[in-house]
C-alpha atoms as a PDB file:
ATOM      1  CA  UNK A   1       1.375  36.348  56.225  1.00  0.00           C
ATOM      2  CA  UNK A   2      -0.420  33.598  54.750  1.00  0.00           C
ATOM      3  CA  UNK A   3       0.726  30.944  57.231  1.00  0.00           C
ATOM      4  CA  UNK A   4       2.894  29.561  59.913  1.00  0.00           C
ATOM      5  CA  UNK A   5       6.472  30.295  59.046  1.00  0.00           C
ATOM      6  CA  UNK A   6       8.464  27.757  58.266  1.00  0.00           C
ATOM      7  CA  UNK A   7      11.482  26.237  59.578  1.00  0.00           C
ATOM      8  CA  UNK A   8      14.088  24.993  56.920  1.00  0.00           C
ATOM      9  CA  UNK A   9      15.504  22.714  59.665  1.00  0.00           C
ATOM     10  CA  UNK A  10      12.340  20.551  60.742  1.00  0.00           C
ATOM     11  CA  UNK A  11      11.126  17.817  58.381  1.00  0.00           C
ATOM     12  CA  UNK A  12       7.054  17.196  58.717  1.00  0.00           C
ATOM     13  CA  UNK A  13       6.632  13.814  59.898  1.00  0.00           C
ATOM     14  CA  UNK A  14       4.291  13.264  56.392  1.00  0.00           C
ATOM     15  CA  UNK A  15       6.509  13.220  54.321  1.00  0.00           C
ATOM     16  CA  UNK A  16       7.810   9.686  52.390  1.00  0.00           C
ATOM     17  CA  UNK A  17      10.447   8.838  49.797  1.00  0.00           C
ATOM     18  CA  UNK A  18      10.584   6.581  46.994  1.00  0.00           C
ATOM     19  CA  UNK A  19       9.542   2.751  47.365  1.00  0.00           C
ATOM     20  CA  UNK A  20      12.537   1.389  47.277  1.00  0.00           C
ATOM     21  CA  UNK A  21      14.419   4.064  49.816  1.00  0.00           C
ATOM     22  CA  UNK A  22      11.569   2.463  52.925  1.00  0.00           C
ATOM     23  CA  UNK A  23      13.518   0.318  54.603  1.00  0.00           C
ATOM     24  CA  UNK A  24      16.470   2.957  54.874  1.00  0.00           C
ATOM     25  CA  UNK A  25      13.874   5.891  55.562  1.00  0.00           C
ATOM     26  CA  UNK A  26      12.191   4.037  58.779  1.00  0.00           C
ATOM     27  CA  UNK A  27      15.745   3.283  59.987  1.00  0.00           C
ATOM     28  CA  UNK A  28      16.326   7.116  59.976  1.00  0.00           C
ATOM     29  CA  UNK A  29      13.132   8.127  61.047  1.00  0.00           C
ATOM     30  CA  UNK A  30      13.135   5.604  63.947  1.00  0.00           C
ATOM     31  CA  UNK A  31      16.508   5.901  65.543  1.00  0.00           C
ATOM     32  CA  UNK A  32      16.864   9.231  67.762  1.00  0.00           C
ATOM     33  CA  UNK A  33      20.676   8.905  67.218  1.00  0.00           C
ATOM     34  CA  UNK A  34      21.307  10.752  63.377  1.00  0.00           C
ATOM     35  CA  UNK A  35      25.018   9.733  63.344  1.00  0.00           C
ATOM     36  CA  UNK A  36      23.778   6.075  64.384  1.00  0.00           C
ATOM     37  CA  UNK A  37      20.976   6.437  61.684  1.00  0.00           C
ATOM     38  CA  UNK A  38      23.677   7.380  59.229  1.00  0.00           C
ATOM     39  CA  UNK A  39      25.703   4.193  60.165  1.00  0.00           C
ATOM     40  CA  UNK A  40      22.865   2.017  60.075  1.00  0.00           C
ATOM     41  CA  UNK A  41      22.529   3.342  56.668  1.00  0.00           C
ATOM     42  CA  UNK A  42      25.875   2.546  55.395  1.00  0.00           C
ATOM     43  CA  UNK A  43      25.915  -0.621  57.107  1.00  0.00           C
ATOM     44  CA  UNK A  44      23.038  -2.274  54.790  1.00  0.00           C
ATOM     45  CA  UNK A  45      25.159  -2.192  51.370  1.00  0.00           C
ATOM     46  CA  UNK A  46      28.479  -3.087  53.405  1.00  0.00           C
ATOM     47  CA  UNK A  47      26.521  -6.280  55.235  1.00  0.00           C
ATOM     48  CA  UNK A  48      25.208  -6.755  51.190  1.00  0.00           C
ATOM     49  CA  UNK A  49      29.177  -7.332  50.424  1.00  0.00           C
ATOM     50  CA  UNK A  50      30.054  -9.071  53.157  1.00  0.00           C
ATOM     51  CA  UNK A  51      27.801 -11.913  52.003  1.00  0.00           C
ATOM     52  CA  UNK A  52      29.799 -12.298  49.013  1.00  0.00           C
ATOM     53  CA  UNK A  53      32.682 -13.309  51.044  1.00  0.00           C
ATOM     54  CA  UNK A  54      31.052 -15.419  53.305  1.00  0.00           C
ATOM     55  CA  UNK A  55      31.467 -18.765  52.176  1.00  0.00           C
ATOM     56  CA  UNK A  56      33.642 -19.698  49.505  1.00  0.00           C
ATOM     57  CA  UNK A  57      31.487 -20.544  45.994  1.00  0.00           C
ATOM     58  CA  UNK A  58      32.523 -22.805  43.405  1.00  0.00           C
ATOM     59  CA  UNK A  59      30.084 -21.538  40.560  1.00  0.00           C
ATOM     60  CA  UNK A  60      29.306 -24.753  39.704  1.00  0.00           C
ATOM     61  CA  UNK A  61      27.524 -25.474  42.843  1.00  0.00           C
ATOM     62  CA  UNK A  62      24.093 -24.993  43.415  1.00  0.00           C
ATOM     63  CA  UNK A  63      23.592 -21.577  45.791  1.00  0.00           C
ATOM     64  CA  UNK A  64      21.418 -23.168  47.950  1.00  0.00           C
ATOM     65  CA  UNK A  65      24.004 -25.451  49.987  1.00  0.00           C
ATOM     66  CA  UNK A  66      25.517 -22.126  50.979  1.00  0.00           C
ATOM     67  CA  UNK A  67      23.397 -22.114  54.624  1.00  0.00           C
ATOM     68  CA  UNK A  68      25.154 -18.732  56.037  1.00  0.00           C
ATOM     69  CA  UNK A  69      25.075 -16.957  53.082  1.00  0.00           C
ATOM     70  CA  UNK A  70      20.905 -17.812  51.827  1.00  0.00           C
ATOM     71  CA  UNK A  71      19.906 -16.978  56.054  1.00  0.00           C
ATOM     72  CA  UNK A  72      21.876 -13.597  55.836  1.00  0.00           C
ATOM     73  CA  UNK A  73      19.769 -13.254  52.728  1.00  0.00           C
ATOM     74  CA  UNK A  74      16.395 -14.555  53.717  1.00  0.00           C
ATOM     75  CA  UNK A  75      16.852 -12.658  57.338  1.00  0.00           C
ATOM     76  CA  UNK A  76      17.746  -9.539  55.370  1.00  0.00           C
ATOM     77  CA  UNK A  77      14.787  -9.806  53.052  1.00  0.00           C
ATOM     78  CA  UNK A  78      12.534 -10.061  55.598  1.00  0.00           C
ATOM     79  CA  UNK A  79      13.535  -6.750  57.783  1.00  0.00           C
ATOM     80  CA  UNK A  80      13.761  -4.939  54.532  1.00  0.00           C
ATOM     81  CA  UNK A  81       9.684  -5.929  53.724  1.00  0.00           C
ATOM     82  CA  UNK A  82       9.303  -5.472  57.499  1.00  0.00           C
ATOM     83  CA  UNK A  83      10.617  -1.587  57.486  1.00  0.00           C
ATOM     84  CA  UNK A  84       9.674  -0.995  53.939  1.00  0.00           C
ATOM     85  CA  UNK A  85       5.814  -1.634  55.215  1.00  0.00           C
ATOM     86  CA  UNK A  86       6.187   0.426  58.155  1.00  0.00           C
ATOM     87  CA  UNK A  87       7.554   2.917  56.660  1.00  0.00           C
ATOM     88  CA  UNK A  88       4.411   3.642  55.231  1.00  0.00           C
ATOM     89  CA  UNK A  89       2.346   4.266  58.740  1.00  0.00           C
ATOM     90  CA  UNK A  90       2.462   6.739  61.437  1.00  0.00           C
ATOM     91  CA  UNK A  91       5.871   6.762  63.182  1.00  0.00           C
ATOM     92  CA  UNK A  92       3.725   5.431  66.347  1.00  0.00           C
ATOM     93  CA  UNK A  93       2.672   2.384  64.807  1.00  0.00           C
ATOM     94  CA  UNK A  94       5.552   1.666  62.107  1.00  0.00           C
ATOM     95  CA  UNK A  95       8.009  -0.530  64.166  1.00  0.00           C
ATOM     96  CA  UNK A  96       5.378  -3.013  65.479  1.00  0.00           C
ATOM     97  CA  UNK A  97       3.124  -2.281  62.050  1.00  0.00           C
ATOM     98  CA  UNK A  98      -0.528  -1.380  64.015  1.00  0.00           C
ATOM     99  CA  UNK A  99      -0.126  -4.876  65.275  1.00  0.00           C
ATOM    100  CA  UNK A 100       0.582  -4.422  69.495  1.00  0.00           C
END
């Protein structure tokens, strides 16, 4: 045998996905619920198209007197950089970024 033997069901801790799947791979690597991972998940494009509905826009008007809808997207924007960054540390320092 040239090494340990592997398990099939156990994911090393090393691995990472694309750049753009971060912010959805710390939310599964960081909850200990997978079913509430898996929601999580799902609940990032749904809160996306929620936003749409939001507030009712004339096309015409400029986007930025749309308060609810630009916070949802500034707030979002900022926890997506926020787990997209940790993402790429240890799982020990990810959620507070190697800050506390």
């Amino acid at each position: 045998m040239i090494g340990e033997p592997t398990n099939p069901f156990a994911t090393p801790l090393e691995i990472l996905s694309e750049w753009y799947f971060f912010p959805i791979f710390q939310i599964l690597c960081t909850v200990p619920n997978k079913i509430l991972g898996v929601l999580l998940m799902v609940s990032v494009p749904a809160g996306l198209l929620t936003v749409l509905f939001l507030e009712n826009v004339n096309k015409f008007q400029n986007p930025f007197r749309h308060p609810v809808a630009t916070t949802i997207f500034l707030i979002g924007t900022t926890v997506a950089f926020w787990l997209g960054i940790g993402a790429t540390l240890s799982i020990d320092k990810s959620l507070m970024l190697g800050l506390f």
